[in-house]
Protein backbone atom coordinates (compact mmCIF):
# COMPACT_ATOMS: atom_id res chain seq x y z
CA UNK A 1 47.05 -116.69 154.56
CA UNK A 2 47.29 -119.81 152.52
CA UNK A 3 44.29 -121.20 153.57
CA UNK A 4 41.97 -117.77 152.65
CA UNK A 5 43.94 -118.42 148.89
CA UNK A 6 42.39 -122.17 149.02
CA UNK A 7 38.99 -120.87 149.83
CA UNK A 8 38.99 -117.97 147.13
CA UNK A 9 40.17 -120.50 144.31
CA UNK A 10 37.26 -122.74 145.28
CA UNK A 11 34.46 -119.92 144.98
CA UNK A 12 36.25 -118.83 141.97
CA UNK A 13 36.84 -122.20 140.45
CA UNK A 14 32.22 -123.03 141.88
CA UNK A 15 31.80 -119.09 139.96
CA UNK A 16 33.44 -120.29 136.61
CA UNK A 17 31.73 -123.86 136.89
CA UNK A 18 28.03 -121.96 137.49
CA UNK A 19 27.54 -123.09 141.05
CA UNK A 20 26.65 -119.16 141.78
CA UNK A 21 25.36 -120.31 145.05
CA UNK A 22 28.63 -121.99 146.18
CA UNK A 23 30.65 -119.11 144.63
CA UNK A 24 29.00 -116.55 145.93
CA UNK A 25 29.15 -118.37 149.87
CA UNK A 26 32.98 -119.10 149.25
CA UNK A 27 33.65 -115.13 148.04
CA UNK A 28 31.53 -114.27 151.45
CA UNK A 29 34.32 -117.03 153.46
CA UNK A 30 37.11 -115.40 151.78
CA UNK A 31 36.11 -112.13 152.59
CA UNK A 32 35.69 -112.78 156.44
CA UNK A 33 38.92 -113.46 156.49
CA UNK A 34 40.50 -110.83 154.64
CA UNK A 35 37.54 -108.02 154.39
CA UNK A 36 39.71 -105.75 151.56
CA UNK A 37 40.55 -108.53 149.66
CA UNK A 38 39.95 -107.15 145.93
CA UNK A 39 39.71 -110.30 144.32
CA UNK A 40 37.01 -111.58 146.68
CA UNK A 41 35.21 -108.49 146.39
CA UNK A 42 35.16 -108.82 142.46
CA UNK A 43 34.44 -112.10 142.47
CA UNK A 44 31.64 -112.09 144.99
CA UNK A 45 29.89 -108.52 142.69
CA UNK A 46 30.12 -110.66 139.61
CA UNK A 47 28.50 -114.07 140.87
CA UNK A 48 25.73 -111.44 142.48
CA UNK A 49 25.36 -110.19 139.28
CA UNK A 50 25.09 -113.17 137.72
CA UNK A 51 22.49 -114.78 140.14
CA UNK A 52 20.29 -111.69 139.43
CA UNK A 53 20.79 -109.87 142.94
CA UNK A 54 21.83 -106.90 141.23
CA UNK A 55 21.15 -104.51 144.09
CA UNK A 56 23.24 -106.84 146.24
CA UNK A 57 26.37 -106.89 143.66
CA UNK A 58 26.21 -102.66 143.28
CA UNK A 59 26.09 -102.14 147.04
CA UNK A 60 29.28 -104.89 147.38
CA UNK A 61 31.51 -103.11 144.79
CA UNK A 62 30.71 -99.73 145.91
CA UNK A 63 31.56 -100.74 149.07
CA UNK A 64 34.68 -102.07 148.03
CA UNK A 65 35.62 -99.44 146.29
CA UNK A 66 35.59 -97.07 149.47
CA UNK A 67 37.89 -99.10 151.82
């Protein structure tokens, strides 16, 4: 889904800039759209992480990691 690939690169491209908030939105986007999508999943735990929501980022990779 080529458009899903366009929204992933943005949150990652808003993750490596610092815009955690956009990142983290865009990774949530992506995610809708393709719910096992591992990149998106990684993405979205370490822009959690990042923003301090630790809780948040754990329960998103363990999740992850079960489906």
């Amino acid at each position: 889904m080529p458009e899903n690939d366009n929204i992933l690169e943005a949150a990652m491209a808003h993750h490596h800039q610092g815009r955690l908030a956009d990142a983290i939105d865009g990774y949530r986007q992506a995610l809708k759209d393709r719910p096992g999508d591992i990149a998106a999943i990684a993405g979205l735990g370490a822009a959690l992480r990042a923003a301090g929501k630790i809780a948040d980022a754990v329960a998103i990779l363990e999740a992850g990691c079960l489906e």
